[in-house]
Protein backbone atom coordinates (compact mmCIF):
# COMPACT_ATOMS: atom_id res chain seq x y z
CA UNK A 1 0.00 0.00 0.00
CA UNK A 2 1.31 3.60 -0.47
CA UNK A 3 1.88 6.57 1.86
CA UNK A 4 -1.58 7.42 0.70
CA UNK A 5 -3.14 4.68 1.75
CA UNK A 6 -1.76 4.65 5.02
CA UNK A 7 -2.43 8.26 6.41
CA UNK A 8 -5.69 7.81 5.03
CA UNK A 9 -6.55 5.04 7.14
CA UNK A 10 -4.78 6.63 9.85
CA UNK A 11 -7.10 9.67 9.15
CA UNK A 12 -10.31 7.27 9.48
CA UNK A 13 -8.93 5.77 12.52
CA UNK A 14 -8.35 8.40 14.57
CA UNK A 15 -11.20 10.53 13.50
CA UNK A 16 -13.05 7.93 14.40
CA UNK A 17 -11.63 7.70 18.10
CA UNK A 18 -11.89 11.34 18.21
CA UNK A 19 -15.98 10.96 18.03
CA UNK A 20 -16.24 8.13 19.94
CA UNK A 21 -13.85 9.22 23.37
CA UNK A 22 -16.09 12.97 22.57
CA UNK A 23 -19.29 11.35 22.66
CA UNK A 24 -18.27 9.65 26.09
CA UNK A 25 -17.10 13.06 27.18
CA UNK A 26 -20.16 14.27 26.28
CA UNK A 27 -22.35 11.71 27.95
CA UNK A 28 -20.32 12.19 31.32
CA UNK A 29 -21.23 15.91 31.48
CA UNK A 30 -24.77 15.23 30.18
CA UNK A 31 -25.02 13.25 33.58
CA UNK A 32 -22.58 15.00 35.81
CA UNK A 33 -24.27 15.65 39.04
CA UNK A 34 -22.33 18.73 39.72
CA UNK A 35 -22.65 20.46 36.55
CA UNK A 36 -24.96 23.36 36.35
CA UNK A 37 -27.76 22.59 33.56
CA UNK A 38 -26.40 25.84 31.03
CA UNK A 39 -23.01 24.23 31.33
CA UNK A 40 -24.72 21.02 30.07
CA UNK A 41 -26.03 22.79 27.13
CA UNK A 42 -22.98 24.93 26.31
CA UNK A 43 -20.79 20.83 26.45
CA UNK A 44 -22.66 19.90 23.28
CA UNK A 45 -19.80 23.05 21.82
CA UNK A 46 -16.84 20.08 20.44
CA UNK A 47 -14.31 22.47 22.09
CA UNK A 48 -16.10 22.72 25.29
CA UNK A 49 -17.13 19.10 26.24
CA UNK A 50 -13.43 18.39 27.58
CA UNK A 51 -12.93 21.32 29.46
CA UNK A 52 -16.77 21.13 31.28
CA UNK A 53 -15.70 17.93 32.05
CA UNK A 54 -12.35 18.41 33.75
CA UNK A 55 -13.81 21.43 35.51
CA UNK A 56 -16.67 18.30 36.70
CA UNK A 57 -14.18 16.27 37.99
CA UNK A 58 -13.26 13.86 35.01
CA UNK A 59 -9.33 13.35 34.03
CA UNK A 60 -9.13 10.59 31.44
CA UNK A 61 -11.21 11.29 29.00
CA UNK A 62 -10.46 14.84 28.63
CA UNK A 63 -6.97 14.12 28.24
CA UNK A 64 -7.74 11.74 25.71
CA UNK A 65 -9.69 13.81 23.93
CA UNK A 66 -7.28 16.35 23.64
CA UNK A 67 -4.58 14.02 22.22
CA UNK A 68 -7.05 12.43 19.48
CA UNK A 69 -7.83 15.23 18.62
CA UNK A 70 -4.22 16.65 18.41
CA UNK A 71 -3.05 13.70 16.84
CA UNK A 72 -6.08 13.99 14.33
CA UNK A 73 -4.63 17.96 13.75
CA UNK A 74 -1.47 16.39 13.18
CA UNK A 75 -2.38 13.92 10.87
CA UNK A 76 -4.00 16.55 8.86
CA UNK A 77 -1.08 18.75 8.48
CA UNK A 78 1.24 16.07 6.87
């Protein structure tokens, strides 16, 4: 397969991570008990789910989902 090939599947792959850890980010603020209903509403905001969530109390995922989607960024760029 060529260089093509590959980042393009790489592309797919982590794209697809990238929805998948942001959709469990946004399912732990949806049901955070300590998170104020507007800040629920303002999560649904890609670039805001990870940081209502650390502020909530959750490390892994946001972390995660900042280095998917960094990766994903990087990916792009090449």
């Amino acid at each position: 397969m060529t260089g093509g090939t590959w980042l393009l599947l790489s592309w797919i792959l982590v794209g697809a991570a990238v929805l998948v850890v942001h959709a469990v980010v946004l399912w732990q603020v949806i049901w955070a008990e300590r998170t104020e209903a507007r800040w629920r509403w303002l999560a649904l905001l890609p670039p805001a789910a990870p940081v209502i969530a650390w502020l909530g109390g959750r490390r892994v995922s946001p972390i995660l989902w900042g280095a998917f989607a960094l990766t994903y960024l990087v990916l792009r760029l090449v």
